[in-house]
PDB file of N, CA and C in Angstrom:
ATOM      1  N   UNK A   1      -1.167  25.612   0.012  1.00  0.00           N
ATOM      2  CA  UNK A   1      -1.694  26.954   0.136  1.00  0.00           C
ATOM      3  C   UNK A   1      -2.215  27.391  -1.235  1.00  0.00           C
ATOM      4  N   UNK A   2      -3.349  27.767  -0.835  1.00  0.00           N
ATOM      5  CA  UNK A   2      -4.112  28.475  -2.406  1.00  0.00           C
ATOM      6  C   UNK A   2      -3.332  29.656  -2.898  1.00  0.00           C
ATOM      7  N   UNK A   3      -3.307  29.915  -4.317  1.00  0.00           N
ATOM      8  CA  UNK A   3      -2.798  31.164  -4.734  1.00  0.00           C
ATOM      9  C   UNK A   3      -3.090  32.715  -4.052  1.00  0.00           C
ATOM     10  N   UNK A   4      -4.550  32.821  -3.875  1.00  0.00           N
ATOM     11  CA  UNK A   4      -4.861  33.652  -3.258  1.00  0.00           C
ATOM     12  C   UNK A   4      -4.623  33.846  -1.626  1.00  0.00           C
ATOM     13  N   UNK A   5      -4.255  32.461  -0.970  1.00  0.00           N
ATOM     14  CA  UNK A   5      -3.762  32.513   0.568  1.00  0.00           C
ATOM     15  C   UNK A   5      -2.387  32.837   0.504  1.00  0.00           C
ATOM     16  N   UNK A   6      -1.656  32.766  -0.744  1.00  0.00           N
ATOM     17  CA  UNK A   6      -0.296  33.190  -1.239  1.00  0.00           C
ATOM     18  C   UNK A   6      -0.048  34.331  -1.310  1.00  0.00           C
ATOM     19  N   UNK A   7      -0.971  34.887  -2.078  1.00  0.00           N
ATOM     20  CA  UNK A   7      -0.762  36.314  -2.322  1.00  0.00           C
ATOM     21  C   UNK A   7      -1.008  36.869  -1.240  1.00  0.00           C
ATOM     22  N   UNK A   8      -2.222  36.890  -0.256  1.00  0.00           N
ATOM     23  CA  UNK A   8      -2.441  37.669   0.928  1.00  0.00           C
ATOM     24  C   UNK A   8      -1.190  37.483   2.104  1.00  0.00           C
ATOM     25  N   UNK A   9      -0.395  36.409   2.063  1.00  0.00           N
ATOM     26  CA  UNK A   9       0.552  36.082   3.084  1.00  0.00           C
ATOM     27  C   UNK A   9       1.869  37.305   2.364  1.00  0.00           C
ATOM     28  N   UNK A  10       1.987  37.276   0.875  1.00  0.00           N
ATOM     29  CA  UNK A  10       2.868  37.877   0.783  1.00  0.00           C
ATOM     30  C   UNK A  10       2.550  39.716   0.868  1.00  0.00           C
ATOM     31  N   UNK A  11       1.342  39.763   0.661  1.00  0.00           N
ATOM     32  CA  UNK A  11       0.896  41.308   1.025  1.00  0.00           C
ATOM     33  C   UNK A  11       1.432  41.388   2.458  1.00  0.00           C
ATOM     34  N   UNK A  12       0.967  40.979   3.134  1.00  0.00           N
ATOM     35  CA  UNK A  12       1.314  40.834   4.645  1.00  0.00           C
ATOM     36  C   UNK A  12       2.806  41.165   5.302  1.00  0.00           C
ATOM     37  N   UNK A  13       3.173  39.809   4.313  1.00  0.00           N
ATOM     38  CA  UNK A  13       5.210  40.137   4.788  1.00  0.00           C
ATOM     39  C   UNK A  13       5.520  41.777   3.612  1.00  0.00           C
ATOM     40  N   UNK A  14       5.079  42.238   3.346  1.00  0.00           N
ATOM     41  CA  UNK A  14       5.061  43.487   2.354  1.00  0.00           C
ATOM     42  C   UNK A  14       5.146  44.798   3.322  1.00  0.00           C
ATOM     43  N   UNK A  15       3.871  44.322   4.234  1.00  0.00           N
ATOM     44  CA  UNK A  15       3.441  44.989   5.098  1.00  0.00           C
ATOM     45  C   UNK A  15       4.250  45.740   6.364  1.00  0.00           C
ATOM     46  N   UNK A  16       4.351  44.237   6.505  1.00  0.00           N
ATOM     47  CA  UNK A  16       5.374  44.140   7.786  1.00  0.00           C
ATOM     48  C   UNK A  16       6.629  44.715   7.386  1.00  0.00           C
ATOM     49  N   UNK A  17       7.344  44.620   6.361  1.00  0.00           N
ATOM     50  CA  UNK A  17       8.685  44.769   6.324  1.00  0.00           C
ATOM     51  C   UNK A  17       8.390  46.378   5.759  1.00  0.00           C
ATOM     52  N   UNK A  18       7.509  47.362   5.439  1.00  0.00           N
ATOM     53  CA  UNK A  18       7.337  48.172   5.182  1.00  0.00           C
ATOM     54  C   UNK A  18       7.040  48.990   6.350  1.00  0.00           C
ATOM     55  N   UNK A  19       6.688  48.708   7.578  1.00  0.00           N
ATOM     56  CA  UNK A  19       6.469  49.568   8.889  1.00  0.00           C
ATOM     57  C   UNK A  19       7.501  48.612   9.724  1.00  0.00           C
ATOM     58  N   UNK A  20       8.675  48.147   9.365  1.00  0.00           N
ATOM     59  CA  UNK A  20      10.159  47.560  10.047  1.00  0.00           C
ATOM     60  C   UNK A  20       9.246  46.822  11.250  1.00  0.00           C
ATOM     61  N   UNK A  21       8.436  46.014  11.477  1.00  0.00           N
ATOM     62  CA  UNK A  21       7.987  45.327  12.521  1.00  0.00           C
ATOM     63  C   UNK A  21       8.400  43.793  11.762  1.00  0.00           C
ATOM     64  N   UNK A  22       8.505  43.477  10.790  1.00  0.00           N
ATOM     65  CA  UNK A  22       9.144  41.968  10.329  1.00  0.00           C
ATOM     66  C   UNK A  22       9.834  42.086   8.928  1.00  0.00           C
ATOM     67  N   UNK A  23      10.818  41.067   8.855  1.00  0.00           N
ATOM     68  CA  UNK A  23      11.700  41.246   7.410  1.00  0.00           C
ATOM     69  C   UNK A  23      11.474  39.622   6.892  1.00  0.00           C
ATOM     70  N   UNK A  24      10.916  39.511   5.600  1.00  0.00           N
ATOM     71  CA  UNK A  24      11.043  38.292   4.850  1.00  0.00           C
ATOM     72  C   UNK A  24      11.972  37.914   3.996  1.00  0.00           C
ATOM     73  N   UNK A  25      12.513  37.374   3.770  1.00  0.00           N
ATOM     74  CA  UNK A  25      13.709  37.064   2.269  1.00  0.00           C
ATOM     75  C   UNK A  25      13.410  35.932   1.620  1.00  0.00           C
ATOM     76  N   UNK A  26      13.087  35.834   0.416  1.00  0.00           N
ATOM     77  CA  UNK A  26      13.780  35.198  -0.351  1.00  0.00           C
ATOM     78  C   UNK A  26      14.721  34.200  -0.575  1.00  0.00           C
ATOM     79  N   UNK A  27      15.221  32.953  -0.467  1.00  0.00           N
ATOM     80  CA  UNK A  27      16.606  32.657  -1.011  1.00  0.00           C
ATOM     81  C   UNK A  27      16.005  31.877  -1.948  1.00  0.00           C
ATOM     82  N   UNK A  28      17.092  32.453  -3.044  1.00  0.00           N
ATOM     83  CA  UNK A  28      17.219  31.752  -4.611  1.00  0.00           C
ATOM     84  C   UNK A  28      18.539  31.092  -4.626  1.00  0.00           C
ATOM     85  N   UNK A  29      18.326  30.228  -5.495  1.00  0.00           N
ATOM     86  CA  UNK A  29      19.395  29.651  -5.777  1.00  0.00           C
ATOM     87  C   UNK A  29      20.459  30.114  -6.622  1.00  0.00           C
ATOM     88  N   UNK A  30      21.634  29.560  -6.467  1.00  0.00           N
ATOM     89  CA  UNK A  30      23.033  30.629  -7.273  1.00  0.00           C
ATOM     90  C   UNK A  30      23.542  29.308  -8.420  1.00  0.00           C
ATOM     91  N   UNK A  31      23.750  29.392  -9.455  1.00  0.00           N
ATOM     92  CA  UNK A  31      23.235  29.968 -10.576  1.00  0.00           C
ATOM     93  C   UNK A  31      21.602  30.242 -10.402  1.00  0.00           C
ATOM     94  N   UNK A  32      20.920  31.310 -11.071  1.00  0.00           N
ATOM     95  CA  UNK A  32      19.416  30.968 -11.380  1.00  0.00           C
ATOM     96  C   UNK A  32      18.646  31.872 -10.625  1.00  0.00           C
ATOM     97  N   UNK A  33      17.541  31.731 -10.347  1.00  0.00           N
ATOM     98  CA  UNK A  33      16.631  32.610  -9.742  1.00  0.00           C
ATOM     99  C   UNK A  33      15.235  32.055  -8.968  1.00  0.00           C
ATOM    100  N   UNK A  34      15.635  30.226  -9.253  1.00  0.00           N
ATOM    101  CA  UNK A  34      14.681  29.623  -8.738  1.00  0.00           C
ATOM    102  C   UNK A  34      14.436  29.821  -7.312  1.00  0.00           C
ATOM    103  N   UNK A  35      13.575  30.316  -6.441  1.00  0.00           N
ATOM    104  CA  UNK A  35      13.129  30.106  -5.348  1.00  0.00           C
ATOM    105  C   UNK A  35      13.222  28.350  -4.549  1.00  0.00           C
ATOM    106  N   UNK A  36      14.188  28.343  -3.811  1.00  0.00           N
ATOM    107  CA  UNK A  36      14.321  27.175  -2.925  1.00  0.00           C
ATOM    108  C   UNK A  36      14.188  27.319  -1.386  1.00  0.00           C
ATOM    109  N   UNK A  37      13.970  28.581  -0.856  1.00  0.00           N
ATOM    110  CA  UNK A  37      13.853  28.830   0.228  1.00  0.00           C
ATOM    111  C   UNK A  37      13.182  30.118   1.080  1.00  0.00           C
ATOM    112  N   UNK A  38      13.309  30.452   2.385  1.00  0.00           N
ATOM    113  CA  UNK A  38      12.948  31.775   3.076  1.00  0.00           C
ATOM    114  C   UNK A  38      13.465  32.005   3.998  1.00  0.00           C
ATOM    115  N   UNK A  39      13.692  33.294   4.595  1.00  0.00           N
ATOM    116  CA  UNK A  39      14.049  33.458   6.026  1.00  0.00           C
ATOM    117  C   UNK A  39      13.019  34.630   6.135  1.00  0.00           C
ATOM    118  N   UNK A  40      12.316  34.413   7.784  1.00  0.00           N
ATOM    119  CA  UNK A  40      11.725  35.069   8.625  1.00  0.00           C
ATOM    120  C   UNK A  40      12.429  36.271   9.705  1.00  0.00           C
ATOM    121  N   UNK A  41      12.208  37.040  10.041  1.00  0.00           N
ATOM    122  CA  UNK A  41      12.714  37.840  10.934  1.00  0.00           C
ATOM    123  C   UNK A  41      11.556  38.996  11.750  1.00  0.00           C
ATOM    124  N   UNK A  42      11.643  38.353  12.870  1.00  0.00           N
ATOM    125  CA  UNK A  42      10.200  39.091  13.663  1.00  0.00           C
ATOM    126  C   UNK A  42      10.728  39.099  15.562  1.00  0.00           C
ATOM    127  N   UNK A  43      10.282  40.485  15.575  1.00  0.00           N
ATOM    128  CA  UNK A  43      10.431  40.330  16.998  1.00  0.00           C
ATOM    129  C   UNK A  43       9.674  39.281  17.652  1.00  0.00           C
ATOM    130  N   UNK A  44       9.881  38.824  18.843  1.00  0.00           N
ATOM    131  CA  UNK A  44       9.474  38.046  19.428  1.00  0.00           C
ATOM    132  C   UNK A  44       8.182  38.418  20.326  1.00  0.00           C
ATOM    133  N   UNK A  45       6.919  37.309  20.004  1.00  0.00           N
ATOM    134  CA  UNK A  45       5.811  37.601  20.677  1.00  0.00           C
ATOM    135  C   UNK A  45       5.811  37.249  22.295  1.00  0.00           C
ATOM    136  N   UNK A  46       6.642  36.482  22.573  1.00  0.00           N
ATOM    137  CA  UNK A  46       6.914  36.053  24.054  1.00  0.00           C
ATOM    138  C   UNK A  46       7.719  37.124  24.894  1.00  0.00           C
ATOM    139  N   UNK A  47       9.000  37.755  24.039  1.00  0.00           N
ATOM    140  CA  UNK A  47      10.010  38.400  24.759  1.00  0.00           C
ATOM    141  C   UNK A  47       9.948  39.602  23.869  1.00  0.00           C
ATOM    142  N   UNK A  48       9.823  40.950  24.623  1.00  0.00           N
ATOM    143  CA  UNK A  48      10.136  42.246  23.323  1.00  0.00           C
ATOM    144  C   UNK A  48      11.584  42.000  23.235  1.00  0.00           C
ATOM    145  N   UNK A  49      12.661  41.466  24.202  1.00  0.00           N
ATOM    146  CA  UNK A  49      13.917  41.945  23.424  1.00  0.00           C
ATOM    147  C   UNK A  49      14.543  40.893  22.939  1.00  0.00           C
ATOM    148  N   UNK A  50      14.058  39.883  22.394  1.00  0.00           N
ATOM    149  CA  UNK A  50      14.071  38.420  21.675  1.00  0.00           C
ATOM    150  C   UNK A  50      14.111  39.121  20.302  1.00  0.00           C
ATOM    151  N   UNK A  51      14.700  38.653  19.071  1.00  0.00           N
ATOM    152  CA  UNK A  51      14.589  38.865  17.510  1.00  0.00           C
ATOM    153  C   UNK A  51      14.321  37.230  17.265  1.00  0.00           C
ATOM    154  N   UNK A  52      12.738  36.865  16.835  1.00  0.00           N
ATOM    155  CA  UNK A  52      12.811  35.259  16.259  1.00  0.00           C
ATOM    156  C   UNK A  52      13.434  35.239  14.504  1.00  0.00           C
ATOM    157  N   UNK A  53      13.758  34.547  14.398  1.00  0.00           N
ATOM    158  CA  UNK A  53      14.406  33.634  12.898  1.00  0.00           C
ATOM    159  C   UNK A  53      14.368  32.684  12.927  1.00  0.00           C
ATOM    160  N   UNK A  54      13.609  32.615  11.218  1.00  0.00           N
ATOM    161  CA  UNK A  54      13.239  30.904  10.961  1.00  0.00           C
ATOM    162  C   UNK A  54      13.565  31.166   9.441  1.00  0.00           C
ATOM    163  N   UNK A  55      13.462  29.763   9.245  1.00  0.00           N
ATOM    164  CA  UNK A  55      14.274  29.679   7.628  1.00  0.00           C
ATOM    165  C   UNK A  55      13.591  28.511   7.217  1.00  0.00           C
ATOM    166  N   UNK A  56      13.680  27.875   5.935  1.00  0.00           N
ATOM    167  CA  UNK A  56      12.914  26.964   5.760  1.00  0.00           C
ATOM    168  C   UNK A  56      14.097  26.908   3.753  1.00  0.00           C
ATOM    169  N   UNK A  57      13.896  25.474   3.864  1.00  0.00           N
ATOM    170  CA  UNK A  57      14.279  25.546   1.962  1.00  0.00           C
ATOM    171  C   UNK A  57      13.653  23.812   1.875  1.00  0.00           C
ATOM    172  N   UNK A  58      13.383  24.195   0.447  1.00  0.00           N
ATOM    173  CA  UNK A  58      12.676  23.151  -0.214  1.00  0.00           C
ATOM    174  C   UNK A  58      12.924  21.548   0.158  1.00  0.00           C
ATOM    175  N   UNK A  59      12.820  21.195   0.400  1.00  0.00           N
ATOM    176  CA  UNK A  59      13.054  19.340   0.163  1.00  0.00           C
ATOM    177  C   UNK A  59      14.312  18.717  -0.568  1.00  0.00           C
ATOM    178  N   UNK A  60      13.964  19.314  -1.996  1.00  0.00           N
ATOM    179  CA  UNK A  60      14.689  19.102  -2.834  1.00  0.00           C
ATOM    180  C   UNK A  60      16.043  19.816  -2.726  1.00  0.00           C
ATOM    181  N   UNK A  61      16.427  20.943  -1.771  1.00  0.00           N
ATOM    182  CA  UNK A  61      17.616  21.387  -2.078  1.00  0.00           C
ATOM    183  C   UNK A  61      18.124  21.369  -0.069  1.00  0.00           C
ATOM    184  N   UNK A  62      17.080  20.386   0.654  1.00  0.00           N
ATOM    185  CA  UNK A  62      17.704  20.138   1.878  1.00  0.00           C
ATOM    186  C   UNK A  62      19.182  20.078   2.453  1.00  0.00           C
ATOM    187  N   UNK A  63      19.915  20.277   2.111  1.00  0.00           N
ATOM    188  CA  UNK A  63      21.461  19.669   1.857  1.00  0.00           C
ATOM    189  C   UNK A  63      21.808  20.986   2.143  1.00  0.00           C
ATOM    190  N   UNK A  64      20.959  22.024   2.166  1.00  0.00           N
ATOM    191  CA  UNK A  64      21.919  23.377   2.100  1.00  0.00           C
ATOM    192  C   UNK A  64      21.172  24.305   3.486  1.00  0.00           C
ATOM    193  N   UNK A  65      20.167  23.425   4.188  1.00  0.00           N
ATOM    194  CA  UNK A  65      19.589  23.903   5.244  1.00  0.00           C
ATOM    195  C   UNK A  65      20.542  24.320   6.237  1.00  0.00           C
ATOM    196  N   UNK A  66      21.844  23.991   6.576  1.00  0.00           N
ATOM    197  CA  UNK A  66      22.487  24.154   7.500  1.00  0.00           C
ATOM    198  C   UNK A  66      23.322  25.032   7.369  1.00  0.00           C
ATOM    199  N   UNK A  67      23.619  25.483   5.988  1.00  0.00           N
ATOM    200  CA  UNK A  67      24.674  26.387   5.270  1.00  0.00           C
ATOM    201  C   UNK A  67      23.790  27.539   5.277  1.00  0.00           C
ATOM    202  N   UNK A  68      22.604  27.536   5.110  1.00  0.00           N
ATOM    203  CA  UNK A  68      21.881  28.794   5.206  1.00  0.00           C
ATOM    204  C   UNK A  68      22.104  29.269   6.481  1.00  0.00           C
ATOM    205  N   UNK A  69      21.584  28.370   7.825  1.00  0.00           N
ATOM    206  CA  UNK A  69      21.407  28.971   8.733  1.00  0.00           C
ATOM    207  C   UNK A  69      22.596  29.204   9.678  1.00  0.00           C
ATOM    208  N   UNK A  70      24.247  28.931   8.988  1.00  0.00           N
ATOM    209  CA  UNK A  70      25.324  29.554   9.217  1.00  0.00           C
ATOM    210  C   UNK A  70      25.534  30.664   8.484  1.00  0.00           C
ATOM    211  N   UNK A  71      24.993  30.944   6.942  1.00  0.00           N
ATOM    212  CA  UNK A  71      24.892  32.473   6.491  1.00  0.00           C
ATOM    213  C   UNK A  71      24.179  33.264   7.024  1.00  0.00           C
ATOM    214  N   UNK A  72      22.819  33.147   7.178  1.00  0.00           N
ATOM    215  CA  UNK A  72      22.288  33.877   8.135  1.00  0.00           C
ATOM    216  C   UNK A  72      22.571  34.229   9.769  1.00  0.00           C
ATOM    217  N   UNK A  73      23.036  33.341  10.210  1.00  0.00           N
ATOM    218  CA  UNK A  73      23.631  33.384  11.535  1.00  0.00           C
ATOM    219  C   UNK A  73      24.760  34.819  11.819  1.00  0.00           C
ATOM    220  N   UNK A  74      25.393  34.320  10.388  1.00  0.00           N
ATOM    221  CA  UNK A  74      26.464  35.633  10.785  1.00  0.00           C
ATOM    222  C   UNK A  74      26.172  36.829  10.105  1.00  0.00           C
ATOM    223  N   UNK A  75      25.351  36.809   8.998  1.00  0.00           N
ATOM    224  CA  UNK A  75      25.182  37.919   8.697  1.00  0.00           C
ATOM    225  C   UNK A  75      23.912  38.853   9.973  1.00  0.00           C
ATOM    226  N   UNK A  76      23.297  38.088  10.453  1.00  0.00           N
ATOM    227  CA  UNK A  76      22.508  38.680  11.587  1.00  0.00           C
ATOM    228  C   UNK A  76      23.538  39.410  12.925  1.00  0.00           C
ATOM    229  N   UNK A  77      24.753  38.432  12.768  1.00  0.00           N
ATOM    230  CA  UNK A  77      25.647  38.751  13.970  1.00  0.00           C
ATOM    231  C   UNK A  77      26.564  40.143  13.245  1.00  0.00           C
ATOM    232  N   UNK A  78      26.862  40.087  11.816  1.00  0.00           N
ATOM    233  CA  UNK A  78      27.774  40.915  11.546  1.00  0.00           C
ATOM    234  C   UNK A  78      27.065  42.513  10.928  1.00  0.00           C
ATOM    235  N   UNK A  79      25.867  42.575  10.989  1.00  0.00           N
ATOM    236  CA  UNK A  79      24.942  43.488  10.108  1.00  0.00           C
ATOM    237  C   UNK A  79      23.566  44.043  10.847  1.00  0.00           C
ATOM    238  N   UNK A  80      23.102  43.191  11.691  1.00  0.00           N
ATOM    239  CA  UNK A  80      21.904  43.718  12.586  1.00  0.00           C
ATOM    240  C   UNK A  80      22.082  43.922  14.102  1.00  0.00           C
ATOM    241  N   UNK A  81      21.332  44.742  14.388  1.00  0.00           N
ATOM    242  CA  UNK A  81      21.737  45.206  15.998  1.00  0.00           C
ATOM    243  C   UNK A  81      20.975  44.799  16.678  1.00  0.00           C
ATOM    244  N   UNK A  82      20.471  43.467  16.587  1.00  0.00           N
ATOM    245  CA  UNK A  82      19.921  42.605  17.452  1.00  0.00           C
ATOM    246  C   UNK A  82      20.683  42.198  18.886  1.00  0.00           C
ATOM    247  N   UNK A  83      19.871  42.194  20.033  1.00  0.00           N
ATOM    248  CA  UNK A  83      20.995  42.174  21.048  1.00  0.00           C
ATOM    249  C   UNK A  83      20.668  40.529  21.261  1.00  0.00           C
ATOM    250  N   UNK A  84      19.551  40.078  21.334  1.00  0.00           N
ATOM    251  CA  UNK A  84      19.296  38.477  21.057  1.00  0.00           C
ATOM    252  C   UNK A  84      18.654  37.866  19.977  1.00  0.00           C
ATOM    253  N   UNK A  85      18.826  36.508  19.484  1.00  0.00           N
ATOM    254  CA  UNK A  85      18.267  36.360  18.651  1.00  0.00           C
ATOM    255  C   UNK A  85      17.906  34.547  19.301  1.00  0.00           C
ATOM    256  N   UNK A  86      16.807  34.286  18.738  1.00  0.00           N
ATOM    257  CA  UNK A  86      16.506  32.950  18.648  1.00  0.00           C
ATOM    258  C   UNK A  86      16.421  32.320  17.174  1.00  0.00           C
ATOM    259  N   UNK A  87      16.968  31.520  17.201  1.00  0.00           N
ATOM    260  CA  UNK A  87      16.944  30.418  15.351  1.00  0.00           C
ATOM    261  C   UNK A  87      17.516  29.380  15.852  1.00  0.00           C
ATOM    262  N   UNK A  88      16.375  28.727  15.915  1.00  0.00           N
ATOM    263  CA  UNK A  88      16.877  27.378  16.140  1.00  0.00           C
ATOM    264  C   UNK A  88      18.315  26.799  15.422  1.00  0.00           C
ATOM    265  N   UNK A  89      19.295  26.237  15.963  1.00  0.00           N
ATOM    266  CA  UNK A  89      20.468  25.874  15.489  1.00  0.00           C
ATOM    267  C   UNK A  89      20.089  24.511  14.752  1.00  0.00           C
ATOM    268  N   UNK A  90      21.495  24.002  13.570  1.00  0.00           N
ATOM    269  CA  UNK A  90      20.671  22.974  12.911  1.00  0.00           C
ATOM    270  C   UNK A  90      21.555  22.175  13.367  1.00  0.00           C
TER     271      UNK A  90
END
């Protein structure tokens, strides 16, 4: 992705998470601040009462793909009032 297809994607998730229709995050790594990953959060275009989640982390720090999507799992279960959610399990 070009810098500038970068920047417009992140205007976008800016966007979205600014009129609560989608939430983007971040995950950095602990020590540090390096960017190794993301999570998505968007209602669902198939189902209105679906919440989709997707996550994604680098290559290089693969090993922790599954630990994310048990942190996120529960913090979605223990913190958002989602009545369904889809994220693919790993």
């Amino acid at each position: 992705m070009s810098l500038e297809a970068n920047l417009d994607d992140l205007r976008q998730h800016a966007e979205d998470f600014d009129r609560r229709v989608g939430f983007t995050y971040t995950v950095l790594s602990v020590p540090g601040d390096d960017v190794i990953g993301c999570v998505y959060i968007y209602g669902s275009r198939q189902d209105p009462g679906v919440t989709d989640v997707r996550s994604w982390v680098r290559a290089d720090h693969a090993s922790l793909d599954a630990e994310l999507y048990r942190v996120v799992s529960d913090w979605l279960a223990r913190e958002w009032p989602f009545e369904r959610v889809a994220y693919a399990p790993r």
